[in-house]
N, C-alpha and C. Protein backbone atom coordinates (compact mmCIF):
# COMPACT_ATOMS: atom_id res chain seq x y z
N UNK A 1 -127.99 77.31 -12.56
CA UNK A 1 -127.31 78.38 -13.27
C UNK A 1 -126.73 79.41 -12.30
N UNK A 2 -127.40 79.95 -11.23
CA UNK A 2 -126.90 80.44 -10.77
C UNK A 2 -125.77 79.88 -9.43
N UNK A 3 -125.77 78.73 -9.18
CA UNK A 3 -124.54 78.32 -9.02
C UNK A 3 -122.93 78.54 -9.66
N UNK A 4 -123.44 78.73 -10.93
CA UNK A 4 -122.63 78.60 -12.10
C UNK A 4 -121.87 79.87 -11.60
N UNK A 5 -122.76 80.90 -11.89
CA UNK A 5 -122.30 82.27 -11.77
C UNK A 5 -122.08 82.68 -10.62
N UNK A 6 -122.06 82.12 -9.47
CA UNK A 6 -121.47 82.22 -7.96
C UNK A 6 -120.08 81.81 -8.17
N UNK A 7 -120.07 80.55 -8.74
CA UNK A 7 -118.58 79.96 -8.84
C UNK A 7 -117.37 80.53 -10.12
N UNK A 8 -118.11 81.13 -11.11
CA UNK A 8 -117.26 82.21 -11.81
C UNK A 8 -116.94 83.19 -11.77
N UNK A 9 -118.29 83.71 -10.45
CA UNK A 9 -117.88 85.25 -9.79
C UNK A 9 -116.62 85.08 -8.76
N UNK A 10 -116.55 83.72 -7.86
CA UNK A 10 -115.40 83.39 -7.00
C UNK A 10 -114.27 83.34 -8.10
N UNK A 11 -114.40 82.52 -8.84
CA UNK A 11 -113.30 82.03 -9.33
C UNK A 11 -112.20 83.50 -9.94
N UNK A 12 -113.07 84.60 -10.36
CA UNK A 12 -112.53 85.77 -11.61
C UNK A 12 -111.64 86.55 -10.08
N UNK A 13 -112.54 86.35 -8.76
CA UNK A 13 -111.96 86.93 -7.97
C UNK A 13 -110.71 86.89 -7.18
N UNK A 14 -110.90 85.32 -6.87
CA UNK A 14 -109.41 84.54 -6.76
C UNK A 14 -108.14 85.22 -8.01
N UNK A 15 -108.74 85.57 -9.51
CA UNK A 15 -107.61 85.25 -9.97
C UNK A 15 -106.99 86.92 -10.00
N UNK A 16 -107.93 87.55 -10.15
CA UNK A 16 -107.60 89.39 -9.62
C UNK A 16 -106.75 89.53 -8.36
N UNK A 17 -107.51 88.30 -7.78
CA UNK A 17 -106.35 88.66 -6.05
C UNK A 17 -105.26 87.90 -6.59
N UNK A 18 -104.79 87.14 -6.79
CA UNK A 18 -103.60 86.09 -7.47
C UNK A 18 -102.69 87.39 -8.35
N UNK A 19 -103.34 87.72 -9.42
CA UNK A 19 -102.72 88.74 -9.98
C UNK A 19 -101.94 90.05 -8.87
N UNK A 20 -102.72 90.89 -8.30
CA UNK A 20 -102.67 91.61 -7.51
C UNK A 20 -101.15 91.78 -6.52
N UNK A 21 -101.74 89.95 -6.13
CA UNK A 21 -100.53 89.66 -5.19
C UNK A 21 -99.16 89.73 -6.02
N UNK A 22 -99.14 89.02 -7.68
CA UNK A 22 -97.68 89.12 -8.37
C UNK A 22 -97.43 90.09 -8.40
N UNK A 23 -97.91 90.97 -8.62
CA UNK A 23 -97.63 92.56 -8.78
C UNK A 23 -97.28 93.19 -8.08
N UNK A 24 -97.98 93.14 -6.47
CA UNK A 24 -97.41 93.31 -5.31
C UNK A 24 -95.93 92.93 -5.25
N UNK A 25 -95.78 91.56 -5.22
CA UNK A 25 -94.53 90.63 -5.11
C UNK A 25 -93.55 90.85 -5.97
N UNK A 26 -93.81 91.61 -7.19
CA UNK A 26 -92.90 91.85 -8.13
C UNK A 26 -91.93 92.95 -7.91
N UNK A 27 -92.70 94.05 -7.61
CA UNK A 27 -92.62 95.23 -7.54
C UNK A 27 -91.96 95.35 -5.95
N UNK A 28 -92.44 95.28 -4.85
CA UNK A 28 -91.62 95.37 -3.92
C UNK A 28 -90.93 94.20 -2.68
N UNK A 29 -90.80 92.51 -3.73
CA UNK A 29 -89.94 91.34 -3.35
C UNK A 29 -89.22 91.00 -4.54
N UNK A 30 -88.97 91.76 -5.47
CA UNK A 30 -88.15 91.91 -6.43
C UNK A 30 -88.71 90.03 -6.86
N UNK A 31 -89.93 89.63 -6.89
CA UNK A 31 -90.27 88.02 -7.63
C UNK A 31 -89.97 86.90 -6.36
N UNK A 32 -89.70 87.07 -5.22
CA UNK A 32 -89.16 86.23 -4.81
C UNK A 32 -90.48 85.62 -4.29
N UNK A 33 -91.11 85.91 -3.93
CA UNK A 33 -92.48 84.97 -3.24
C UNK A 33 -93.05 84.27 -4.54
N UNK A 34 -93.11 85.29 -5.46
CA UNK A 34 -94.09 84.70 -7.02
C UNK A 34 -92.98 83.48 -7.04
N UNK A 35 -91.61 83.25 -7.52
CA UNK A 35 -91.00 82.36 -7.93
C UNK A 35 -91.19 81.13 -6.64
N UNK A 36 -91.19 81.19 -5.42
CA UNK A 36 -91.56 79.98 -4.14
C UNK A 36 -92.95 79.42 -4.97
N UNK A 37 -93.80 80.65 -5.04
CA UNK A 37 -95.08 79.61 -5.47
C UNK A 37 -95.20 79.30 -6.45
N UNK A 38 -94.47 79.48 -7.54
CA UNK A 38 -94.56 78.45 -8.88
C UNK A 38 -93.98 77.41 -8.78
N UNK A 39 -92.90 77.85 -7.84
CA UNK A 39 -92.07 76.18 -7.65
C UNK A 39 -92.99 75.18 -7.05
N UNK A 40 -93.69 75.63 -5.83
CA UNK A 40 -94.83 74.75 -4.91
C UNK A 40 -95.68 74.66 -6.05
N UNK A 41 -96.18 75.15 -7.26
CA UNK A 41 -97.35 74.59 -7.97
C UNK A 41 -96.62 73.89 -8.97
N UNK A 42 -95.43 73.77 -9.46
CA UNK A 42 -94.77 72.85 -9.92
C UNK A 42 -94.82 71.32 -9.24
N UNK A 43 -94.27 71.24 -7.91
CA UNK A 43 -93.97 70.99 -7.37
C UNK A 43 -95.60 69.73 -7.20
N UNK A 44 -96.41 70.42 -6.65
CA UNK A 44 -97.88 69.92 -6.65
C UNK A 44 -98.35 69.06 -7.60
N UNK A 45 -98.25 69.67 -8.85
CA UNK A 45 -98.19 69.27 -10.51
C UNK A 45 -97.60 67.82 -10.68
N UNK A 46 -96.33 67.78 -10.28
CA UNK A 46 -95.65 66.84 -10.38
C UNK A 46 -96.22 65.38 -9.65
N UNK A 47 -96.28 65.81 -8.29
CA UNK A 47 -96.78 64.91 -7.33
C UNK A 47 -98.26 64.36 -7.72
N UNK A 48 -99.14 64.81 -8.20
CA UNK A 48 -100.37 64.71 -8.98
C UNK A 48 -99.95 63.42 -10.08
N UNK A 49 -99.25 63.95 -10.76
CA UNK A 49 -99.08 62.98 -12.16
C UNK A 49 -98.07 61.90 -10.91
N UNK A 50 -97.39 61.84 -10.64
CA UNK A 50 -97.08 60.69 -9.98
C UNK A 50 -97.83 59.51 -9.05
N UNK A 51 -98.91 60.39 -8.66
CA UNK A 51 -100.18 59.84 -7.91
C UNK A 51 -101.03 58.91 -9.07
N UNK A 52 -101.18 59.73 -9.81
CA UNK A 52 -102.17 58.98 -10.97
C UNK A 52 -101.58 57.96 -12.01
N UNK A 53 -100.55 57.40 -11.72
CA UNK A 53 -99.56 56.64 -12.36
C UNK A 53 -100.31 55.32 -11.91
């Protein structure tokens, strides 16, 4: 169990910093880094389902 809650305490933190960073990125790269990395997790996404084919 408390594994559990090590890995949901990482995980909530990753996504606060993730957030953080769009906001950052929004606000003074007018989106341009946020939009690179959706494309690369698109991008990832894709290659995944092509792998598992």
């Amino acid at each position: 169990m408390a594994r559990l809650d090590r890995a949901m305490r990482g995980l909530v933190v990753f996504a606060l910093l993730f957030a953080l960073g769009a906001v950052i990125d929004a606000v003074y790269f007018k989106g341009r880094h946020l939009d690179d990395a959706q494309k690369a997790l698109f991008g990832l996404t894709s290659l995944k389902h092509q792998i598992g084919r």
